[in-house]
N, C-alpha and C. Protein backbone atom coordinates (compact mmCIF):
# COMPACT_ATOMS: atom_id res chain seq x y z
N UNK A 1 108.64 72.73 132.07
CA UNK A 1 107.63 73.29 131.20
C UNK A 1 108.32 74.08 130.09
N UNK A 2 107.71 73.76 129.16
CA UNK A 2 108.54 74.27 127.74
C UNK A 2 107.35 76.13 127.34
N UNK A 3 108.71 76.85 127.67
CA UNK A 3 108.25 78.19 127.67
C UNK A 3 108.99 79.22 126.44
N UNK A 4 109.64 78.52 126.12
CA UNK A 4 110.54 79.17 124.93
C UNK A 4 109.61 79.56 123.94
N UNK A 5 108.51 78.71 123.83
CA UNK A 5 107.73 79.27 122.31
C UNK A 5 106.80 80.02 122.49
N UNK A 6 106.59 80.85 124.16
CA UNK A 6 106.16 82.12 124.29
C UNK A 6 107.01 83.37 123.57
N UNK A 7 108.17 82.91 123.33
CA UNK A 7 109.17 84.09 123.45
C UNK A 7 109.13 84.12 121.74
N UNK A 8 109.11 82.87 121.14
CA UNK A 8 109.13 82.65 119.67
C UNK A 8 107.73 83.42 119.47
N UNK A 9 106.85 83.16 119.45
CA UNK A 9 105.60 84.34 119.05
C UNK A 9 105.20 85.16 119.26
N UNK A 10 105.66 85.44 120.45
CA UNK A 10 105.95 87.38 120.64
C UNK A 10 106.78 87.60 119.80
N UNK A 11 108.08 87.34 119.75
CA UNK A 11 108.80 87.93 118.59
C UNK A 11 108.34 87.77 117.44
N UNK A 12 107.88 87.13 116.90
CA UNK A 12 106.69 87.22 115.40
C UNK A 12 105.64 88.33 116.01
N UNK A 13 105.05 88.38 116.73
CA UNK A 13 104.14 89.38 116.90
C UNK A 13 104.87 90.72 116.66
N UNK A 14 105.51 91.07 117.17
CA UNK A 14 106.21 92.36 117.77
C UNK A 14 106.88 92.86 116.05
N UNK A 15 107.43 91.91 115.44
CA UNK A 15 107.94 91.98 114.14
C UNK A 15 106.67 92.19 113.02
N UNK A 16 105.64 91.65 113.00
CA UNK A 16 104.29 92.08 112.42
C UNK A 16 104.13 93.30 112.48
N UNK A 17 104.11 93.67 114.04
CA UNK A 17 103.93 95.35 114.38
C UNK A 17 105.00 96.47 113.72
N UNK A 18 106.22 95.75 114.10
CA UNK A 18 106.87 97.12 113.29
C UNK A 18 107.83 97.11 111.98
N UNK A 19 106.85 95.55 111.20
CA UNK A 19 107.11 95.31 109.95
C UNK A 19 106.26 94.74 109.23
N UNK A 20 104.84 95.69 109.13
CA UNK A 20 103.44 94.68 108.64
C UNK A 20 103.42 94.21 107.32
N UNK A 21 103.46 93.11 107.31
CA UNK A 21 102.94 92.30 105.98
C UNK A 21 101.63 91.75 105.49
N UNK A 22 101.67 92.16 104.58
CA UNK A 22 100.00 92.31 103.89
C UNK A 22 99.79 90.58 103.83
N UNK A 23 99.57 89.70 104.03
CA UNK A 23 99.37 88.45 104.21
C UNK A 23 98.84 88.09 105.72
N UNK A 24 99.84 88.84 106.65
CA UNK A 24 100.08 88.48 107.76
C UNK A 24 98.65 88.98 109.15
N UNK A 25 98.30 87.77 109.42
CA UNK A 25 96.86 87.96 110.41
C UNK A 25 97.10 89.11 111.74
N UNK A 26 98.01 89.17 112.72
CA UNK A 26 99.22 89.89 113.12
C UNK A 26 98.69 91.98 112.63
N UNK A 27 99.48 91.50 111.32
CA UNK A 27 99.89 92.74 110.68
C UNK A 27 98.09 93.22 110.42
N UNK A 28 97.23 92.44 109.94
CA UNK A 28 95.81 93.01 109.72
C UNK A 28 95.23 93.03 111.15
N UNK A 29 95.35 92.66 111.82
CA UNK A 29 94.48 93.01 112.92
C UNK A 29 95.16 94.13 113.70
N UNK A 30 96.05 94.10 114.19
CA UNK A 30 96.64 95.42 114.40
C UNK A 30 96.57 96.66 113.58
N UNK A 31 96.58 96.63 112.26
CA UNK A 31 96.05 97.44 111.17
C UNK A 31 94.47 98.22 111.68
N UNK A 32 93.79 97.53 112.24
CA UNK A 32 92.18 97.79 112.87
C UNK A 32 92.06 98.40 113.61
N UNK A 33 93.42 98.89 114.61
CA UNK A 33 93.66 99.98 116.03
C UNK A 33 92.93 98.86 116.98
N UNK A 34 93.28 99.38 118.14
CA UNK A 34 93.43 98.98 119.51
C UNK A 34 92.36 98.67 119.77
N UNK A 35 90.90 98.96 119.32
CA UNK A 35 89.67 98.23 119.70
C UNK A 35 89.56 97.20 119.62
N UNK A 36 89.72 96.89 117.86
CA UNK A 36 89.51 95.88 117.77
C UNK A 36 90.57 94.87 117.82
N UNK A 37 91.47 95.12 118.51
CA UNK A 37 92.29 94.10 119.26
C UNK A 37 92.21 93.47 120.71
N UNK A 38 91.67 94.24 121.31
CA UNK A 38 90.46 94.23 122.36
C UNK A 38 89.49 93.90 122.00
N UNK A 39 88.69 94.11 121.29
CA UNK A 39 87.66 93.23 121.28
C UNK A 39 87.74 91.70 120.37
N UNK A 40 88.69 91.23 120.26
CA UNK A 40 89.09 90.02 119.51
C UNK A 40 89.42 89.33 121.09
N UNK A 41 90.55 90.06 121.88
CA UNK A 41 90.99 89.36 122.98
C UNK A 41 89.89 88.73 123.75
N UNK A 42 88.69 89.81 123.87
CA UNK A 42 87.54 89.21 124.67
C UNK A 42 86.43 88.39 124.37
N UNK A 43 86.52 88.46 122.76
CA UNK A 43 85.78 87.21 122.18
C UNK A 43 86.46 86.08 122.40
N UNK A 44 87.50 85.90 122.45
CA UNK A 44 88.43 84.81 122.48
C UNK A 44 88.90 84.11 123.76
N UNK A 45 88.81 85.44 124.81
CA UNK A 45 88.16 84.82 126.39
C UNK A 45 87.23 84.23 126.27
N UNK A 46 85.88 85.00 125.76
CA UNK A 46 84.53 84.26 125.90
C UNK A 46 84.53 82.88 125.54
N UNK A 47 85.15 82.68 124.33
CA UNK A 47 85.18 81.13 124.16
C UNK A 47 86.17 80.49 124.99
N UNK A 48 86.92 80.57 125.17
CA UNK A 48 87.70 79.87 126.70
C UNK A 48 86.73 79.68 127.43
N UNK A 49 85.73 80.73 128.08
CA UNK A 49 84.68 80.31 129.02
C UNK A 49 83.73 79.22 128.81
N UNK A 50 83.13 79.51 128.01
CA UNK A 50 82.83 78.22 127.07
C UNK A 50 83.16 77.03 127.08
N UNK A 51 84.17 77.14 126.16
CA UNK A 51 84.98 75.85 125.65
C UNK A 51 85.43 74.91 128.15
N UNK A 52 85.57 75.49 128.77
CA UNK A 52 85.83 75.64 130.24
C UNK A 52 84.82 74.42 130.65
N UNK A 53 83.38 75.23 130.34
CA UNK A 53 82.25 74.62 130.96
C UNK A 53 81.96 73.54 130.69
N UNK A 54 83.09 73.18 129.71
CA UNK A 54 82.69 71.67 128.91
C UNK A 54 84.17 70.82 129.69
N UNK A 55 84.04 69.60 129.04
CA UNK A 55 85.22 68.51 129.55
C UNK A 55 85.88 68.02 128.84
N UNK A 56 85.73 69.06 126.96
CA UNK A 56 86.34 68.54 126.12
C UNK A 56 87.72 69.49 126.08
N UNK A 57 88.62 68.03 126.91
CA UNK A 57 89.99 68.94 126.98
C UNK A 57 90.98 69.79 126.08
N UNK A 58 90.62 69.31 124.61
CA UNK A 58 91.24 69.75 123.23
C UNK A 58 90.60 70.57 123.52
N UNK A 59 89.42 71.39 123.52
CA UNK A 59 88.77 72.62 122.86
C UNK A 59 89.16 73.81 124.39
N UNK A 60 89.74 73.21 125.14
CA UNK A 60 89.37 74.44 126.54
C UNK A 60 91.49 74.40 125.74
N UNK A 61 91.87 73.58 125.70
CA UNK A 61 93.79 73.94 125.03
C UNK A 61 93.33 74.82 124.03
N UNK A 62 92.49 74.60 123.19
CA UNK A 62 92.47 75.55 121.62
C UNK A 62 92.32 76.73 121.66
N UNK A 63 91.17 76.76 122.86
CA UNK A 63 91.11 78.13 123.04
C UNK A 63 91.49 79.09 124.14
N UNK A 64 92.37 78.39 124.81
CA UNK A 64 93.64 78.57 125.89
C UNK A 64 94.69 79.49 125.15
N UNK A 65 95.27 78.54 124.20
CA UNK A 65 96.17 79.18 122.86
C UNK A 65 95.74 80.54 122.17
N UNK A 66 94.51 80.43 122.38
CA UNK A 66 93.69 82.00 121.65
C UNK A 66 93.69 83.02 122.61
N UNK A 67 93.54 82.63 123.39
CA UNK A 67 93.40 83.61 124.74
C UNK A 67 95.07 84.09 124.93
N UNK A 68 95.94 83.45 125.26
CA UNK A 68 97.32 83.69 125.14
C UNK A 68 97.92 84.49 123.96
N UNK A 69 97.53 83.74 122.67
CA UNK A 69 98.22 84.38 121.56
C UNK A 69 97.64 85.74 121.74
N UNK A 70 95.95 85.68 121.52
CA UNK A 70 95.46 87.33 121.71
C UNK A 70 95.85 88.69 122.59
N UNK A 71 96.47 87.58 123.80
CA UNK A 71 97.20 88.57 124.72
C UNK A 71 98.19 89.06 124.40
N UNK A 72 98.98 88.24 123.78
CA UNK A 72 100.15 88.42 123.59
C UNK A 72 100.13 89.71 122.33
N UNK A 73 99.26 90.05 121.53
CA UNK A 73 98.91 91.00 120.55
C UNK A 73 98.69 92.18 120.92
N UNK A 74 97.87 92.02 122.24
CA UNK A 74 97.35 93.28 123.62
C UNK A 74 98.71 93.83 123.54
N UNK A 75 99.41 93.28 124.13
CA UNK A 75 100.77 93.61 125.11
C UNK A 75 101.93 94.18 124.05
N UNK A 76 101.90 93.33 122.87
CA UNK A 76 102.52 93.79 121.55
C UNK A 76 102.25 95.59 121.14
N UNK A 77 100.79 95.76 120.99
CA UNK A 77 99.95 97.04 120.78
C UNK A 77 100.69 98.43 121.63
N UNK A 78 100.23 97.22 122.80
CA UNK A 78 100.48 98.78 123.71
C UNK A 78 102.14 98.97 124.39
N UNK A 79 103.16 98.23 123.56
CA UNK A 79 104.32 98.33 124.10
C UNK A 79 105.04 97.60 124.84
N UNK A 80 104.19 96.48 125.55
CA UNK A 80 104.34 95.91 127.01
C UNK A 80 105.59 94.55 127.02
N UNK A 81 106.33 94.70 126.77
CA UNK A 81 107.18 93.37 126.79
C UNK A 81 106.45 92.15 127.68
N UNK A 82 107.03 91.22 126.66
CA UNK A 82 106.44 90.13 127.43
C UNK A 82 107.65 89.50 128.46
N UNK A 83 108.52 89.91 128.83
CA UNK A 83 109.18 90.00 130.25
C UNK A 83 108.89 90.67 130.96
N UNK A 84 107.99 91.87 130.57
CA UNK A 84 108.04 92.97 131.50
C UNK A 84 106.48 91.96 132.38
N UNK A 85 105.93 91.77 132.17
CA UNK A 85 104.95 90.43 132.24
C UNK A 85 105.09 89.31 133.12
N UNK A 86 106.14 88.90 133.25
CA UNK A 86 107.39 87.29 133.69
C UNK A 86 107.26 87.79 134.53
N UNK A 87 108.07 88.90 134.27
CA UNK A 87 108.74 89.62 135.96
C UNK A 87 107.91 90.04 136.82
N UNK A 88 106.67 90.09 136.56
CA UNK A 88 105.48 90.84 137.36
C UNK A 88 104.68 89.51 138.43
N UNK A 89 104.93 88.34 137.46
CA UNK A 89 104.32 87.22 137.89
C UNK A 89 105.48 86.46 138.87
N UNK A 90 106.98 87.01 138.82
CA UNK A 90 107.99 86.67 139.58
C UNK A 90 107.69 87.66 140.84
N UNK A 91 107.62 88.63 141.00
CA UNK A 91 107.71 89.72 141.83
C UNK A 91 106.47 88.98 142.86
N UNK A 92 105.31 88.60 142.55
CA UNK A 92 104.21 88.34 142.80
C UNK A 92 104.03 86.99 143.62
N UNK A 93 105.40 86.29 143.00
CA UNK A 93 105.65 84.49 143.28
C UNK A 93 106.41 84.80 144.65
N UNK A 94 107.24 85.92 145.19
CA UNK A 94 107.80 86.01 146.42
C UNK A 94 107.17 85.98 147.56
């Protein structure tokens, strides 16, 4: 399973955060504080749920990717490495 391009967009995320660029979707939503980064994450669940109940396999991936990337913004926000993350789901795999 190809996991490397978790690590590639956290590091764009994380670089947004503590180098915001006025273009950058990243850099404006984090710009909005922690609510509404949270509340983006959970709109973006909601449609996963959604997109779930259906059998159209493209749209439950599309918004799989949203749900992930959005997390990955969570975790960016509040500090959280996304190894610190790995390792939790390793610790857990024993």
């Amino acid at each position: 399973m190809e996991t490397e391009i978790l690590d590639e967009v956290f590091a764009v995320i994380e670089d947004r955060r503590d180098s915001p660029r006025q273009a950058s979707y990243v850099s404006g939503l984090l710009a909005k504080g922690e609510a509404e980064v949270i509340r983006k994450f959970g709109e973006e669940a909601g449609e996963l749920s959604v997109a779930a109940k259906g059998d159209e396999k493209a749209k439950i991936i599309h918004e799989a990717a949203d749900v992930v990337f959005h997390l990955m913004v969570i975790l960016a926000a509040k500090g959280v490495r996304l190894d610190e993350v790995m390792e939790e789901l390793r610790r857990r795999r024993r």
